[in-house]
Protein backbone atom coordinates (compact mmCIF):
# COMPACT_ATOMS: atom_id res chain seq x y z
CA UNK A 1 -78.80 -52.62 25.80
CA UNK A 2 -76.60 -54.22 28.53
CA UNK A 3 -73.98 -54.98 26.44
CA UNK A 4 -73.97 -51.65 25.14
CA UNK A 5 -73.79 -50.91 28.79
CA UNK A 6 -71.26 -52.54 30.08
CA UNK A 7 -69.01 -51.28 26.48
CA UNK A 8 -69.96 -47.76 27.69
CA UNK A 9 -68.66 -48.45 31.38
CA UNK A 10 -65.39 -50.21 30.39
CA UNK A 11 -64.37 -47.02 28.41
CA UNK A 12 -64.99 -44.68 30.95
CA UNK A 13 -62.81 -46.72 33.22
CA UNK A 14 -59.98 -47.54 30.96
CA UNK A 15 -60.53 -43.21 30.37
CA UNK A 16 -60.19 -42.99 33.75
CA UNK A 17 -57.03 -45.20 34.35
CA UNK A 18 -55.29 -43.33 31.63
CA UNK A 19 -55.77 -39.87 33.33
CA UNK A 20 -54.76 -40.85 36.29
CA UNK A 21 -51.44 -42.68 34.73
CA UNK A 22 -51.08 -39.17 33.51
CA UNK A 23 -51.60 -37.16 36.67
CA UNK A 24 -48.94 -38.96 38.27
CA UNK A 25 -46.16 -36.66 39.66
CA UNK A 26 -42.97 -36.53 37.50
CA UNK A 27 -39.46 -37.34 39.28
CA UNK A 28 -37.92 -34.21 40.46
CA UNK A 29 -34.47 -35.93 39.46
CA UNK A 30 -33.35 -37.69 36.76
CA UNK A 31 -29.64 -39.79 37.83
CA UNK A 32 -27.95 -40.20 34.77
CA UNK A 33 -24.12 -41.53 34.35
CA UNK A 34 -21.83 -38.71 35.85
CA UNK A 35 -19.14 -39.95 33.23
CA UNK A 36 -21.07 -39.02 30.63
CA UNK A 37 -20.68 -34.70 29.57
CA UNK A 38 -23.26 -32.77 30.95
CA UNK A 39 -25.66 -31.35 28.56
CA UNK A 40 -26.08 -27.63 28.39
CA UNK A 41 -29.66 -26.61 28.58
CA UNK A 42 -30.55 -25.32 25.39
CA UNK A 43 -31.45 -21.42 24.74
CA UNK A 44 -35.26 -20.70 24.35
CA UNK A 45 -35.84 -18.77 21.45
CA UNK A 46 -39.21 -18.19 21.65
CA UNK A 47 -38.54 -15.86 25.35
CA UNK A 48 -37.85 -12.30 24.79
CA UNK A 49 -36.09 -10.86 28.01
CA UNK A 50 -37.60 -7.92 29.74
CA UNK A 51 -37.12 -5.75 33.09
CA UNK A 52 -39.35 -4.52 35.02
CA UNK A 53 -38.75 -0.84 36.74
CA UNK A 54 -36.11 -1.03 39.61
CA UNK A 55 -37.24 -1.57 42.81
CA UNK A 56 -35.07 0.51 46.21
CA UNK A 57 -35.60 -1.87 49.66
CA UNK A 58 -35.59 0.98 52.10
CA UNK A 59 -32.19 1.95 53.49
CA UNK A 60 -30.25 0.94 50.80
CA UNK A 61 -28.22 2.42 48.19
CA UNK A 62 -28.89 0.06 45.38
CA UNK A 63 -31.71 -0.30 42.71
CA UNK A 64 -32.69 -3.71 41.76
CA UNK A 65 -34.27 -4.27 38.39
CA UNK A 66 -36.25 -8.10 38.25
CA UNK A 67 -35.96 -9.75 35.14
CA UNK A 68 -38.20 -12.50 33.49
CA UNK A 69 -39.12 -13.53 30.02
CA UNK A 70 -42.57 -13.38 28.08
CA UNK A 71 -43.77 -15.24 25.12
CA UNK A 72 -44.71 -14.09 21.69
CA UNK A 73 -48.33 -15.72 20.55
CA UNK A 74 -50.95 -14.09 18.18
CA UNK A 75 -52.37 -11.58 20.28
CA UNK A 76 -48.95 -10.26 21.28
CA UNK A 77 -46.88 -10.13 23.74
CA UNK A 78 -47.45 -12.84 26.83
CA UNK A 79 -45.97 -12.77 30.18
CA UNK A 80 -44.49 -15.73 31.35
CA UNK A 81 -45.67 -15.23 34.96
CA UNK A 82 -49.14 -13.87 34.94
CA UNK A 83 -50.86 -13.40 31.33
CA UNK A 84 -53.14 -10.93 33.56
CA UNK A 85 -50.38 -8.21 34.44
CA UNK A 86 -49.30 -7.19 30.89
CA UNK A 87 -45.61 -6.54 30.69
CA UNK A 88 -44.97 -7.30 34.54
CA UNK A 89 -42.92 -10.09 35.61
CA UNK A 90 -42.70 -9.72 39.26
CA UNK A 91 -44.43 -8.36 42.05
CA UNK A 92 -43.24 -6.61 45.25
CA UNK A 93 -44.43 -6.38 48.89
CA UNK A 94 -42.46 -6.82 52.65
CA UNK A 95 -38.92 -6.54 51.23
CA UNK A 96 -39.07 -9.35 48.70
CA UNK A 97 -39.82 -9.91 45.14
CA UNK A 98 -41.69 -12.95 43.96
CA UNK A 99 -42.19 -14.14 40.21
CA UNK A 100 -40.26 -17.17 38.35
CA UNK A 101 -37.29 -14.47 37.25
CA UNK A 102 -34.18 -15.34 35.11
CA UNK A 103 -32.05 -13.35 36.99
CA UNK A 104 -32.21 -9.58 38.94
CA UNK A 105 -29.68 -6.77 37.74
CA UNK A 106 -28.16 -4.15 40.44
CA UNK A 107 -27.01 -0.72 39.60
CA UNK A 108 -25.75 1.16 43.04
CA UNK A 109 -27.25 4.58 43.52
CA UNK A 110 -25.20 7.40 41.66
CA UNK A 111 -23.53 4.56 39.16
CA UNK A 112 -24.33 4.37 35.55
CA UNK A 113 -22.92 -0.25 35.28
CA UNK A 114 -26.25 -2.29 35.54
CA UNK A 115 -24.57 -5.72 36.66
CA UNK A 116 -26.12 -9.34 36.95
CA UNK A 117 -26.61 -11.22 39.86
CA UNK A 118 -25.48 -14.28 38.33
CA UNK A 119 -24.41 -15.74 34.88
CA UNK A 120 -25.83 -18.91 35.49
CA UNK A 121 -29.45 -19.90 34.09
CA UNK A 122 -31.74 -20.22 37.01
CA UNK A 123 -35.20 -19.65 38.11
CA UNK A 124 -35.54 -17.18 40.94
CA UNK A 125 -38.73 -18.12 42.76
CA UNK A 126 -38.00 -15.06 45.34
CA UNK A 127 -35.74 -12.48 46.61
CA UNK A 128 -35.98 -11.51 50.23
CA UNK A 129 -34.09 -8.90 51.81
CA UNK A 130 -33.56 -9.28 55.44
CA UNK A 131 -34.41 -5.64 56.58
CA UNK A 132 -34.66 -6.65 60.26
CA UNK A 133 -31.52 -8.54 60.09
CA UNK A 134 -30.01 -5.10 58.48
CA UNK A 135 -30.99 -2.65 61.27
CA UNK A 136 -29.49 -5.14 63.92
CA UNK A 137 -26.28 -5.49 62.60
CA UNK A 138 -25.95 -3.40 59.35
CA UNK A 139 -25.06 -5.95 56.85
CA UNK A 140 -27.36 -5.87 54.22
CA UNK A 141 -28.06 -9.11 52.80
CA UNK A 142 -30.73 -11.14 50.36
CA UNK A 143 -31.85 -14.27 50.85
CA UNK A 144 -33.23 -16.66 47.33
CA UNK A 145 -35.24 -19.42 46.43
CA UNK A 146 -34.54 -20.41 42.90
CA UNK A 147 -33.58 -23.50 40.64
CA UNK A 148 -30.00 -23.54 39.08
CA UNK A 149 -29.75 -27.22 37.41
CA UNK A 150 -32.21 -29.06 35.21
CA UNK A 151 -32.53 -31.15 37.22
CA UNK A 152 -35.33 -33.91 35.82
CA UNK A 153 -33.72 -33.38 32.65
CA UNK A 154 -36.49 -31.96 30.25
CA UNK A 155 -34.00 -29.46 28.62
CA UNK A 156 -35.35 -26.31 30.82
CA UNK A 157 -34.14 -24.94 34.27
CA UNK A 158 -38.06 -24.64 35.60
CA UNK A 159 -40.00 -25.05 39.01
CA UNK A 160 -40.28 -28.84 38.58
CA UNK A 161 -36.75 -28.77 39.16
CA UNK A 162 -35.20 -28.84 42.67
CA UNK A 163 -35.48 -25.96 44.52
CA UNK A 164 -31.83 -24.07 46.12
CA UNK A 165 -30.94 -21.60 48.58
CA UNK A 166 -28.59 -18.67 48.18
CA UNK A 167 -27.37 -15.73 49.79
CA UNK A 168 -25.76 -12.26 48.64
CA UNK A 169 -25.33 -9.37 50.00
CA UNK A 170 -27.75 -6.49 48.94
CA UNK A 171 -25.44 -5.04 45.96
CA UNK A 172 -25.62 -9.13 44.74
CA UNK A 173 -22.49 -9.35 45.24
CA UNK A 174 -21.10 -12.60 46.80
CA UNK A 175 -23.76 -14.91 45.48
CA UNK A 176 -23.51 -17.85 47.08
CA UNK A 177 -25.22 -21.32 47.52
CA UNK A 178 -25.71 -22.57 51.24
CA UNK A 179 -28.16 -25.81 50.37
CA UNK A 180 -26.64 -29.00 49.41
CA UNK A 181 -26.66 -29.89 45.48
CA UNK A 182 -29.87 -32.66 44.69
CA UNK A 183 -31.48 -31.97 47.65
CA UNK A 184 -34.62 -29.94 48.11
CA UNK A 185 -35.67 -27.13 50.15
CA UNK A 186 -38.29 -26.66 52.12
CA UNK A 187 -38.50 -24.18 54.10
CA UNK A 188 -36.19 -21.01 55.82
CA UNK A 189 -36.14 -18.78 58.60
CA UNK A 190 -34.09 -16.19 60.20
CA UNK A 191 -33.28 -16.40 64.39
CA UNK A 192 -32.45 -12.64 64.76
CA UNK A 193 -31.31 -12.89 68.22
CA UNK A 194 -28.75 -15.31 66.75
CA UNK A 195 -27.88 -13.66 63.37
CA UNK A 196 -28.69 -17.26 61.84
CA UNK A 197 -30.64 -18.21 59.21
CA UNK A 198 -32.05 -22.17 59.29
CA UNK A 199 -33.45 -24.10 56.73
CA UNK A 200 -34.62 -27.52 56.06
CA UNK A 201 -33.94 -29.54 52.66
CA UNK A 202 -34.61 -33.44 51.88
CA UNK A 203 -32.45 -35.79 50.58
CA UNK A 204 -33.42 -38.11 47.67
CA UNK A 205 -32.42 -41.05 49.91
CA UNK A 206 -33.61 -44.11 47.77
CA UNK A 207 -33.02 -42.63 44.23
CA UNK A 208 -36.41 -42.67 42.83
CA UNK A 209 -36.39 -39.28 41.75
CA UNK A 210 -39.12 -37.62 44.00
CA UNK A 211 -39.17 -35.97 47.34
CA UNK A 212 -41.64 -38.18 49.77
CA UNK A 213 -42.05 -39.59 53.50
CA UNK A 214 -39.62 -42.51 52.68
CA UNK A 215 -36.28 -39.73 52.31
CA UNK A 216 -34.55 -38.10 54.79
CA UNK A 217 -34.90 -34.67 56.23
CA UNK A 218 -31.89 -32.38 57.11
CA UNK A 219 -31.33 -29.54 59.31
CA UNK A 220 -29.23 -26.77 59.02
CA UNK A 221 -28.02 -23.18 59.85
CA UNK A 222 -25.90 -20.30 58.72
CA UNK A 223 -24.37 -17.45 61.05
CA UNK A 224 -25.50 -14.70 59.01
CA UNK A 225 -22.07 -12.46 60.57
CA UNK A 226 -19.49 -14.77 58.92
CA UNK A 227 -17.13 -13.53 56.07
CA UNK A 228 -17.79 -16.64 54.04
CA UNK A 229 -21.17 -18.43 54.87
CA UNK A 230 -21.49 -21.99 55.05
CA UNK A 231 -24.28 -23.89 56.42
CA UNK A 232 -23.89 -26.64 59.05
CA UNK A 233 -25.59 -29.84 59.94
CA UNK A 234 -27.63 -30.17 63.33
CA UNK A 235 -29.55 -32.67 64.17
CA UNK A 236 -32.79 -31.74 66.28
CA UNK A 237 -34.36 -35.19 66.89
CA UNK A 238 -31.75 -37.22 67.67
């Protein structure tokens, strides 16, 4: 009986080791040889594209339609985002749109061309128009959090990839990234006083291919007011 025991108690931990060998947190980043061609990340067959109705921020003359992808299984069709909402693959509230989108389509009030944002295959996370920023100044202007590289290399452009920052204006027009490629964001904000929008993003300092204590943070802003936007470096704790 106490061999049969301790037999019982050695699987359970070698189960146990295993899961958590399995739990562990995949690399963000895969570094691969630079003179090697890139890889184009290959189409998804199984997606079918959809739109979801267009949405109007207030004040503005253009109609935004969000688009995502669901999945064909046996009961139907499956949404990609949230199995629960049916055919819906974003959701609305405070002047931005949330979901995991492959890309938003603009059509300007009064105009029959439907355009897209962008051509490249990302991962829009959210969509934030800065309504306050709007009224103070009256440039209209989005602000997104999306992935545009695959960037751990497991042939999709996903949220385990790392995360970018862009800004357009509100007819999508002059998409453009402000965060630095391979490194992560964290976190944004917009100083209305200043017209500036600051963000934080990490650098993958020792190469390992995750985001963690031992990398470095960087600071940055972007004067909302300039033609072309670029961010710059400041450093707040030095």
């Amino acid at each position: 009986m106490k061999n049969f025991t301790f037999y019982i108690s050695l699987i359970l931990m070698v189960t146990l080791v295993s899961c958590k060998k399995e739990e562990s947190p995949k690399p963000k980043v895969i570094y691969q040889d630079t003179s090697k061609a890139k890889t184009e990340v290959p189409e998804d067959t199984t997606q079918i594209e959809i739109a979801d109705l267009p949405i109007n921020m207030d004040g503005t003359n253009y109609l935004i339609f969000p688009i995502g992808t669901v999945s064909s299984d046996k009961k139907g069709l499956k949404s990609s985002y949230d199995s629960n909402t049916g055919y819906t693959v974003s959701n609305y509230g405070e002047y931005q749109i949330t979901g995991f989108l492959q890309n938003l389509k603009f059509q300007e009030i009064g105009q029959d061309t439907i355009y897209a944002l962008t051509e490249k295959n990302v991962l829009i996370e959210t969509a934030t128009y800065l309504k306050n920023i709007a009224v103070k100044t009256k440039k209209q202007l989005m602000v997104f959090t999306l992935a545009d590289s695959d960037t751990n290399k497991d042939n999709k452009v996903n949220s385990s990839d790392i995360k970018s920052l862009y800004l357009s204006d509100i007819s999508g027009k002059s998409f453009t990234k402000i965060s630095t490629d391979f490194q992560e964001l964290i976190d944004w904000n917009i100083i209305e006083s200043r017209s500036r929008l600051y963000f934080r993003a990490m650098e993958d300092t020792n190469k390992n291919g995750a985001f963690d204590k031992e990398d470095t943070l960087h600071y940055y802003f972007v004067n909302l007011l300039d033609k072309e936007w670029k961010a710059t470096e400041i450093k707040p704790l030095l």
